[in-house]
C-alpha atoms as a PDB file:
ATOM      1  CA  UNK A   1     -14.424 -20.455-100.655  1.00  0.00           C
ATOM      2  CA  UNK A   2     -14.693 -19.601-104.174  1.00  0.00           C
ATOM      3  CA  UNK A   3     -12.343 -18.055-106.351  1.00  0.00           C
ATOM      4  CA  UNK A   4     -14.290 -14.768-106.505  1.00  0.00           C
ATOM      5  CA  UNK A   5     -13.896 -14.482-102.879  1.00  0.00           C
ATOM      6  CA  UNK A   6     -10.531 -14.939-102.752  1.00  0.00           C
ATOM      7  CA  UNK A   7      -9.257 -12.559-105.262  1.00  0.00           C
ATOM      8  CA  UNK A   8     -11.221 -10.432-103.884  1.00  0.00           C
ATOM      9  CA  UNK A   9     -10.165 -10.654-100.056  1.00  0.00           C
ATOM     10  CA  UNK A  10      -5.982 -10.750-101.355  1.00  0.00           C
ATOM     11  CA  UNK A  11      -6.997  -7.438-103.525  1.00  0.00           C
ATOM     12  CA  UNK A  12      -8.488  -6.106-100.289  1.00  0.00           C
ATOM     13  CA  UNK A  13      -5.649  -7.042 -98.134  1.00  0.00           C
ATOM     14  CA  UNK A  14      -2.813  -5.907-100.851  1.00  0.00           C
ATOM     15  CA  UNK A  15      -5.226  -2.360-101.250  1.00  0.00           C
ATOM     16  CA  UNK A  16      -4.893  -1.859 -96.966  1.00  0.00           C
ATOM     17  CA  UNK A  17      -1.415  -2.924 -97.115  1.00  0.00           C
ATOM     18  CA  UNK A  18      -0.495  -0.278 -99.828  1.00  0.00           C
ATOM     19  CA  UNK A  19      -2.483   2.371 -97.596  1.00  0.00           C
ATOM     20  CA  UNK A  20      -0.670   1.371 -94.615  1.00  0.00           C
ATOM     21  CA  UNK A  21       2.502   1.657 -96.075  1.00  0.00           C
ATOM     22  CA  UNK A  22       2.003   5.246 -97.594  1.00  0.00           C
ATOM     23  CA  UNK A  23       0.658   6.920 -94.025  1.00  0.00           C
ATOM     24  CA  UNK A  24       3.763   5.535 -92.694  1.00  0.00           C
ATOM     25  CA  UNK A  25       6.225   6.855 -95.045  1.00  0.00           C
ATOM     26  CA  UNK A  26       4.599  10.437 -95.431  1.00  0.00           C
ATOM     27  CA  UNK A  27       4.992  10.254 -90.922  1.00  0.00           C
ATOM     28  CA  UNK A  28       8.331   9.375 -91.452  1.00  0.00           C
ATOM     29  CA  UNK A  29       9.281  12.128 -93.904  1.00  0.00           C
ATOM     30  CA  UNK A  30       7.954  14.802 -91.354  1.00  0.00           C
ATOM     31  CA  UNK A  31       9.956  16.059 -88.433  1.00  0.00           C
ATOM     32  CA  UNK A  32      10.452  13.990 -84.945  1.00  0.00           C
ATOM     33  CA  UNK A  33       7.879  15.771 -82.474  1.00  0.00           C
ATOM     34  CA  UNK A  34       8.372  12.963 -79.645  1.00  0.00           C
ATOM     35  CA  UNK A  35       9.691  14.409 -76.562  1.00  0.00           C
ATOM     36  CA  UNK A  36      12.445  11.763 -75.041  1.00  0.00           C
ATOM     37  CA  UNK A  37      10.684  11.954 -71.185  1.00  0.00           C
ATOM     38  CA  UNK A  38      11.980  12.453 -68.548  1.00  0.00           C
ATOM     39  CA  UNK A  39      14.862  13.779 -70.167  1.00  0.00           C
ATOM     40  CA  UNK A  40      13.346  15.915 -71.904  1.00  0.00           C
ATOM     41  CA  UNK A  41      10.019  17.794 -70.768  1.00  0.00           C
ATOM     42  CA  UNK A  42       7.818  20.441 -72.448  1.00  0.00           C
ATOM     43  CA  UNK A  43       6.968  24.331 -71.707  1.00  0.00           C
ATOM     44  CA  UNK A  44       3.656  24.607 -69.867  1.00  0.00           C
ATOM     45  CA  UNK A  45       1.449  26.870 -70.976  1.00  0.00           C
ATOM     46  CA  UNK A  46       0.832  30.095 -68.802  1.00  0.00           C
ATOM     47  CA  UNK A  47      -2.437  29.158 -67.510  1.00  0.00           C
ATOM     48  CA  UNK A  48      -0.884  26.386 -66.004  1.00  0.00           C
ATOM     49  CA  UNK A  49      -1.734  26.195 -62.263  1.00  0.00           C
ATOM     50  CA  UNK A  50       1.005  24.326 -60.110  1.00  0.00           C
ATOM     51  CA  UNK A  51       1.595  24.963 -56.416  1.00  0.00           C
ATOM     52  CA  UNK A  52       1.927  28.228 -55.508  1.00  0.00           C
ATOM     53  CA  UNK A  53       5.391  29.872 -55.331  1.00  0.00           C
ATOM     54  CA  UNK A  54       7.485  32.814 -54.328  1.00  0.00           C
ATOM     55  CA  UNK A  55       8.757  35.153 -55.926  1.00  0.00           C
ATOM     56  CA  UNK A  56      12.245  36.830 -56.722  1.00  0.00           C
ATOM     57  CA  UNK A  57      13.134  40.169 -56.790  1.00  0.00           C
ATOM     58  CA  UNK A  58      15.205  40.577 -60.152  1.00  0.00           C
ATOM     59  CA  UNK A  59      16.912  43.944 -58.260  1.00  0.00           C
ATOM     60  CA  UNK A  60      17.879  42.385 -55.228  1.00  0.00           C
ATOM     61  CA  UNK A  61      17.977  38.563 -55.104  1.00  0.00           C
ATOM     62  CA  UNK A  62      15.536  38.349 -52.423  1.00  0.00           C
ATOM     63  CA  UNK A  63      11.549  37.638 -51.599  1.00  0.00           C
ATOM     64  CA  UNK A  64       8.765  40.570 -52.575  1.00  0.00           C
ATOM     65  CA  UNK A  65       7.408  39.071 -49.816  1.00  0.00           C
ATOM     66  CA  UNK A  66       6.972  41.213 -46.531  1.00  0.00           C
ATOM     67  CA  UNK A  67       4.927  38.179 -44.408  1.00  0.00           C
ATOM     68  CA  UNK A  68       1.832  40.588 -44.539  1.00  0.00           C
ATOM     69  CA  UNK A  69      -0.384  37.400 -43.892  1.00  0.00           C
ATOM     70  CA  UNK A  70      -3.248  38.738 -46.463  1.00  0.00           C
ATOM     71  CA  UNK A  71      -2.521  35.377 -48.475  1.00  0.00           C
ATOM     72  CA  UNK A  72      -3.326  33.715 -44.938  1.00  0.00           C
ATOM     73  CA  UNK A  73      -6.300  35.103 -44.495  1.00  0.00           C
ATOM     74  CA  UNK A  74      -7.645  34.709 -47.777  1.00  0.00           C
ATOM     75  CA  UNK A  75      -7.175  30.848 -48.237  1.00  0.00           C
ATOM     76  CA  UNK A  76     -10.144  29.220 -47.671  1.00  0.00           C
ATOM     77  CA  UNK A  77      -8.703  25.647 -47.161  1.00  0.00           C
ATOM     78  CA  UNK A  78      -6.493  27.402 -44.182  1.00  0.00           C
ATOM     79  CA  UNK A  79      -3.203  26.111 -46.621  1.00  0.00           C
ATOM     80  CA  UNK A  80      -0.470  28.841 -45.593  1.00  0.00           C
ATOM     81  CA  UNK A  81       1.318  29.468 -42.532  1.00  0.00           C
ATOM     82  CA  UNK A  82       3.688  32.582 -42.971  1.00  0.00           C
ATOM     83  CA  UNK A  83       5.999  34.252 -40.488  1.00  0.00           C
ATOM     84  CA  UNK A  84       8.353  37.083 -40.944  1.00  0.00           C
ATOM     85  CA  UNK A  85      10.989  39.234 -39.129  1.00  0.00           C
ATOM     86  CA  UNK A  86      12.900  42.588 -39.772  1.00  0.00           C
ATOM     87  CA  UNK A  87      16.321  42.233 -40.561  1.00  0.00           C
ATOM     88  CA  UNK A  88      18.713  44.884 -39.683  1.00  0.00           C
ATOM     89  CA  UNK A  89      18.977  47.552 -42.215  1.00  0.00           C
ATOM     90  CA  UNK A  90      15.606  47.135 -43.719  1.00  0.00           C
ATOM     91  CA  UNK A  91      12.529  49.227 -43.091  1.00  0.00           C
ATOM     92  CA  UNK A  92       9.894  46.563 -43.472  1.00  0.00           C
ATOM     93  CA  UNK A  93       9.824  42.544 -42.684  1.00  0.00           C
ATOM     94  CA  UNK A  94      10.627  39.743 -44.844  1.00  0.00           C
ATOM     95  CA  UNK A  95       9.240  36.743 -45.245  1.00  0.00           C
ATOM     96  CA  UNK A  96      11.249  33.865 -43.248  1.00  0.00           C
ATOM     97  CA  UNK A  97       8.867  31.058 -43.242  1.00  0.00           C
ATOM     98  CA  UNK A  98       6.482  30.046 -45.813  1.00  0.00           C
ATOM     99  CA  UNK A  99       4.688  26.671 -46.127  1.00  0.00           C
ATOM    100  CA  UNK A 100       1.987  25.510 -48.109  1.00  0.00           C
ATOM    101  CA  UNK A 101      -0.409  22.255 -47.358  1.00  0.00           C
ATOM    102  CA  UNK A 102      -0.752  21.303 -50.905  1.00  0.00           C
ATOM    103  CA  UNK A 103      -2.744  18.004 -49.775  1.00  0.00           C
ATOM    104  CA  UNK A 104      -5.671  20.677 -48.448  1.00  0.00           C
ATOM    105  CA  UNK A 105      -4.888  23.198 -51.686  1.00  0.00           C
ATOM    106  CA  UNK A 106      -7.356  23.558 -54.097  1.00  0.00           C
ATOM    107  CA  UNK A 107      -5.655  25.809 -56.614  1.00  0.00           C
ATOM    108  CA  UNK A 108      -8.445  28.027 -56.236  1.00  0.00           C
ATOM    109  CA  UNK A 109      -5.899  31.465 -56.765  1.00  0.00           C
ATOM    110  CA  UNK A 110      -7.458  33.841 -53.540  1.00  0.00           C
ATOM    111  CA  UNK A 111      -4.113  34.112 -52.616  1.00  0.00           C
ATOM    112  CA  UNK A 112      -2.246  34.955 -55.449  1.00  0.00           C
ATOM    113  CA  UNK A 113      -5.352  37.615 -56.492  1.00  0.00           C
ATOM    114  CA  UNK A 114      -5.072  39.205 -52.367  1.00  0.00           C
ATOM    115  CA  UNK A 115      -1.487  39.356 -52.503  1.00  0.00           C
ATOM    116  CA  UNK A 116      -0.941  43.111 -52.523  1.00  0.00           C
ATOM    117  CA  UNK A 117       3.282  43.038 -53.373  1.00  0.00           C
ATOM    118  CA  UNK A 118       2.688  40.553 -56.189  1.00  0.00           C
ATOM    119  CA  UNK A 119       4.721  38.392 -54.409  1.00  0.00           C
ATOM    120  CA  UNK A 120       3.243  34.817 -55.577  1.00  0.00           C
ATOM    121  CA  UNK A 121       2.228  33.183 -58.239  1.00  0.00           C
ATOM    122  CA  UNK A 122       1.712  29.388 -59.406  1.00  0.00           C
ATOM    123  CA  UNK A 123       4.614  27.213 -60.601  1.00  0.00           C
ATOM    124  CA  UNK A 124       5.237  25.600 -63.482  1.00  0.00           C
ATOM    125  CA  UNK A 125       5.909  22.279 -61.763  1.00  0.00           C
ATOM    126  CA  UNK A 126       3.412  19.499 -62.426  1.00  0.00           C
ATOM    127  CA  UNK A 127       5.480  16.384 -61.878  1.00  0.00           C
ATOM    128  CA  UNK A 128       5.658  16.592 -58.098  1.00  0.00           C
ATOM    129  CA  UNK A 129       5.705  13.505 -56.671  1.00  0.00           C
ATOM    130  CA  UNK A 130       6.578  11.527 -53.501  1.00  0.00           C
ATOM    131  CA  UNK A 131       6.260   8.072 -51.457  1.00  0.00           C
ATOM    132  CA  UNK A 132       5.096  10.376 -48.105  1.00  0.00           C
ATOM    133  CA  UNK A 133       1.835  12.057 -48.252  1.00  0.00           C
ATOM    134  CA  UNK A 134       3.568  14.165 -45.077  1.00  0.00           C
ATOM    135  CA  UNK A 135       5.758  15.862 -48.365  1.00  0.00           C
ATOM    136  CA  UNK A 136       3.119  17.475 -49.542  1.00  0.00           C
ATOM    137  CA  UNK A 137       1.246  18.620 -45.951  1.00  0.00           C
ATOM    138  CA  UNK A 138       4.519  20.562 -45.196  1.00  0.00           C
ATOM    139  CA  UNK A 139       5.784  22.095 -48.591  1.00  0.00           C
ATOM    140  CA  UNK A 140       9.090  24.346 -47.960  1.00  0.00           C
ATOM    141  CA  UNK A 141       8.101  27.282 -50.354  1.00  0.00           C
ATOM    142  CA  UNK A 142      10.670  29.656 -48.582  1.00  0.00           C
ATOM    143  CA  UNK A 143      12.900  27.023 -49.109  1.00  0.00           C
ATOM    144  CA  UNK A 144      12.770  26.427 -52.754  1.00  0.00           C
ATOM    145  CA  UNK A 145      12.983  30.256 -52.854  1.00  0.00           C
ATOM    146  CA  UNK A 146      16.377  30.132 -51.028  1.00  0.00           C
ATOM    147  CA  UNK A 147      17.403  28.039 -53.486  1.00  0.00           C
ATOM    148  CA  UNK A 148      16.723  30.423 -56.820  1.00  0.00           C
ATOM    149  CA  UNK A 149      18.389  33.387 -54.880  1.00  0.00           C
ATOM    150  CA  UNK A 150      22.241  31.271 -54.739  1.00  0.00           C
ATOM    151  CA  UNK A 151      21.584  30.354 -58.241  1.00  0.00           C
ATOM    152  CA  UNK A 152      20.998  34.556 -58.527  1.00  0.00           C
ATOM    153  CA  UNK A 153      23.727  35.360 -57.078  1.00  0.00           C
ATOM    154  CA  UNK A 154      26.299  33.660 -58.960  1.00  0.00           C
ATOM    155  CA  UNK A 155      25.054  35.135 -61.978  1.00  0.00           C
ATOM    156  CA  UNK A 156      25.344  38.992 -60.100  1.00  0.00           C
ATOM    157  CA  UNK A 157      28.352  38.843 -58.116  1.00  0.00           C
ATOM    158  CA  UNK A 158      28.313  41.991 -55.560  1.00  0.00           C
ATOM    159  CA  UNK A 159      29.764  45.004 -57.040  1.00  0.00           C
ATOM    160  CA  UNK A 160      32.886  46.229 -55.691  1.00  0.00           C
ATOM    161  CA  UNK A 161      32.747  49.182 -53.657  1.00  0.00           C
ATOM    162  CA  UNK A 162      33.358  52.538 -55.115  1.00  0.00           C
ATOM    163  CA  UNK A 163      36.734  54.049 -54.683  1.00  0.00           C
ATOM    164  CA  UNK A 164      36.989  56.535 -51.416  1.00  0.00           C
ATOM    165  CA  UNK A 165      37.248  60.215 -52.852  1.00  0.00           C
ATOM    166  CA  UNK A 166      40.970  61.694 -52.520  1.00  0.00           C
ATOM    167  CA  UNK A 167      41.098  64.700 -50.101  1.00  0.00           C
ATOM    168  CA  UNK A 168      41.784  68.449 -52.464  1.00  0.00           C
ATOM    169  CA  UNK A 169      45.327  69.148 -52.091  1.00  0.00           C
ATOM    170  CA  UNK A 170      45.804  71.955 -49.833  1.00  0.00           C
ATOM    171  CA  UNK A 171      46.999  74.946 -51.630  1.00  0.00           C
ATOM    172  CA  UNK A 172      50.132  76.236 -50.192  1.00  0.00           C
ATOM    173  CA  UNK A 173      50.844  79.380 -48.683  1.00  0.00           C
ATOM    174  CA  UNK A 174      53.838  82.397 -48.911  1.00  0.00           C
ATOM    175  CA  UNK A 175      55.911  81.475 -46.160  1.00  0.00           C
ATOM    176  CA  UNK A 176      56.109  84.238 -43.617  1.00  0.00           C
ATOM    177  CA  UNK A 177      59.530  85.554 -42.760  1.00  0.00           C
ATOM    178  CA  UNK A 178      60.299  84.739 -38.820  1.00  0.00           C
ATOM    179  CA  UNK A 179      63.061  86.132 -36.626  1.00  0.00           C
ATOM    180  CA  UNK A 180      66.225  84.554 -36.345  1.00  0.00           C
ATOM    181  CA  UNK A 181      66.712  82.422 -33.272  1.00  0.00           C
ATOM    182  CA  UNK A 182      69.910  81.363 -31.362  1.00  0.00           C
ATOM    183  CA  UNK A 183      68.810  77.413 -31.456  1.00  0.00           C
ATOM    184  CA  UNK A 184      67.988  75.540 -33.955  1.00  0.00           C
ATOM    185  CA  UNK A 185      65.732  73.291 -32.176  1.00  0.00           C
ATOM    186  CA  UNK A 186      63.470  76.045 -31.072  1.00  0.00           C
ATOM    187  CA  UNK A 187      59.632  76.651 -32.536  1.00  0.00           C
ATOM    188  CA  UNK A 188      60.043  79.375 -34.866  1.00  0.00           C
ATOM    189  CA  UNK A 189      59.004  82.896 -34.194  1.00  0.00           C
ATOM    190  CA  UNK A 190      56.534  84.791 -36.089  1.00  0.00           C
ATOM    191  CA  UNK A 191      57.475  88.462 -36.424  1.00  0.00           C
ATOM    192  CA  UNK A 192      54.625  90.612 -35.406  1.00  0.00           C
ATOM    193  CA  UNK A 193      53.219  92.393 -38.457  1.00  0.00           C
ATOM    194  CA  UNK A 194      54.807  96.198 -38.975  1.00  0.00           C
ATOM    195  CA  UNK A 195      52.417  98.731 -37.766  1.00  0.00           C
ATOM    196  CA  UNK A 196      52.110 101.161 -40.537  1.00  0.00           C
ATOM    197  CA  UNK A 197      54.048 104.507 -39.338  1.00  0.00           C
ATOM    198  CA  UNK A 198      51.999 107.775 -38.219  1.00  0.00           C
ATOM    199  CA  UNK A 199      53.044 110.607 -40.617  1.00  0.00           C
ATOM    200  CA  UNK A 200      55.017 113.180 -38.536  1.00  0.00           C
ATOM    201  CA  UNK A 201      53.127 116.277 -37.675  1.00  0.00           C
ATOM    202  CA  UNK A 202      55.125 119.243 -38.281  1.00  0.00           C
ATOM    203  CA  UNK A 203      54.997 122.098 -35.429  1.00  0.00           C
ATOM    204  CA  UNK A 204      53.482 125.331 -36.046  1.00  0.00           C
ATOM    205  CA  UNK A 205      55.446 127.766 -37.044  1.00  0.00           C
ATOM    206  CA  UNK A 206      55.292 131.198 -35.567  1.00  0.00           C
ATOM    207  CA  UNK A 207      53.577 133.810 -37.271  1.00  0.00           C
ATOM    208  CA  UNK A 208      56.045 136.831 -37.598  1.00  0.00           C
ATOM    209  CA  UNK A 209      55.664 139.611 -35.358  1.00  0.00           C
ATOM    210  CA  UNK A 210      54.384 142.984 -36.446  1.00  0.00           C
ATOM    211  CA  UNK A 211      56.672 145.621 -37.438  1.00  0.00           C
ATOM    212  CA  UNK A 212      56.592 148.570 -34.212  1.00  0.00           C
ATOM    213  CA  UNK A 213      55.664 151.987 -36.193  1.00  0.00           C
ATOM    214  CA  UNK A 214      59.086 153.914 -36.780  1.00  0.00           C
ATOM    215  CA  UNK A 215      59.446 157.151 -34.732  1.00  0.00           C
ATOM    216  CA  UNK A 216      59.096 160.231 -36.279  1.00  0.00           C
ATOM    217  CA  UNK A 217      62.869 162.118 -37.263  1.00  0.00           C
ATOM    218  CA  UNK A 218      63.062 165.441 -35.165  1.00  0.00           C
ATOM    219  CA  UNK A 219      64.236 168.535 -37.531  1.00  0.00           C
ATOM    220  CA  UNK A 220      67.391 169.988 -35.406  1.00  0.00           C
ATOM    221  CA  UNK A 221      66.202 173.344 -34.364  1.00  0.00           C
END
């Protein structure tokens, strides 16, 4: 190797050394962007697609879902099985059983787009994993929901009842004046009301008889 060379490969190496070394120092300078996993995890994006998942009524704690099957009949892979029942009080059924075969799901979204309540939508959850494919053929959606509504409830404890409304005093009446009694123990008796008297009708009086005509004074003779 001549001299030549070798100048020239240690000016090369020093040149890719001193390139190195400024790409690392302007990284270093610039905020830490590595997310510690699984610790730590990232936001998906909205257009994220995960399983499919229930959802909870801000209001009341519990499912939109009414178990009107539509989502059933619009899977194409046959991946939902949903029952329902009316509970006492309500006027329309709520979903009690809802399981997904997420080894036959394709993501494909017919049943969030037929779901007339608005009741589904996908999840966020992309790191579901297991050691039994069986997991997966029976996923627990209605589960998972029961699980969100305690964690609802203990962030809206149950209002106390409103106060029962006090009866209007009764407004008291004059007390009416009763007749005396010999015994104490006795009910009290109420005085019949005074009758209003009838104003005396004078009798007629007599009209004065006429005067007889006076007899005529005889003259002595």
């Amino acid at each position: 190797m001549s001299l030549k060379t070798a100048i020239r490969e240690t000016y090369d190496g020093f040149k890719s050394l001193i390139t190195g070394m400024r790409i690392t120092a302007r990284e270093a300078a610039k905020p830490t962007i590595t997310v510690q996993y699984p610790h730590e995890t990232l936001p998906m994006p909205d257009r994220f697609r995960g399983h499919v998942k229930l959802i909870l009524d801000p209001a009341t704690g519990q499912a939109k879902c009414n178990a009107c099957g539509l989502c059933v009949r619009a899977c194409p892979s046959n991946s939902l099985e949903v029952d329902g029942a009316k509970r006492e009080g309500e006027k329309r059924k709520s979903v009690s059983k809802y399981e997904l075969d997420f080894t036959t799901c394709s993501l494909c979204g017919c049943c969030v787009e037929a779901c007339p309540s608005d009741a589904i939508e996908y999840s966020k959850e992309y790191n579901v994993v297991s050691r039994d494919r069986d997991d997966f053929a029976k996923m627990d959606i209605y589960k998972r929901l029961q699980a969100e509504s305690e964690e609802w409830k203990k962030t809206h404890p149950t209002p106390p009842a409103p106060p029962a409304e006090a009866a209007p005093a009764a407004t008291p009446t004059p007390a009416t004046p009763v007749a005396a009694t010999s015994s104490p123990a006795a009910a009290p008796v109420v005085a019949p009301a005074a009758t209003p008297a009838k104003p005396a009708t004078s009798a007629p009086v007599p009209a004065p008889a006429a005067a007889s005509p006076a007899a005529p004074e005889q003259k002595p003779t």
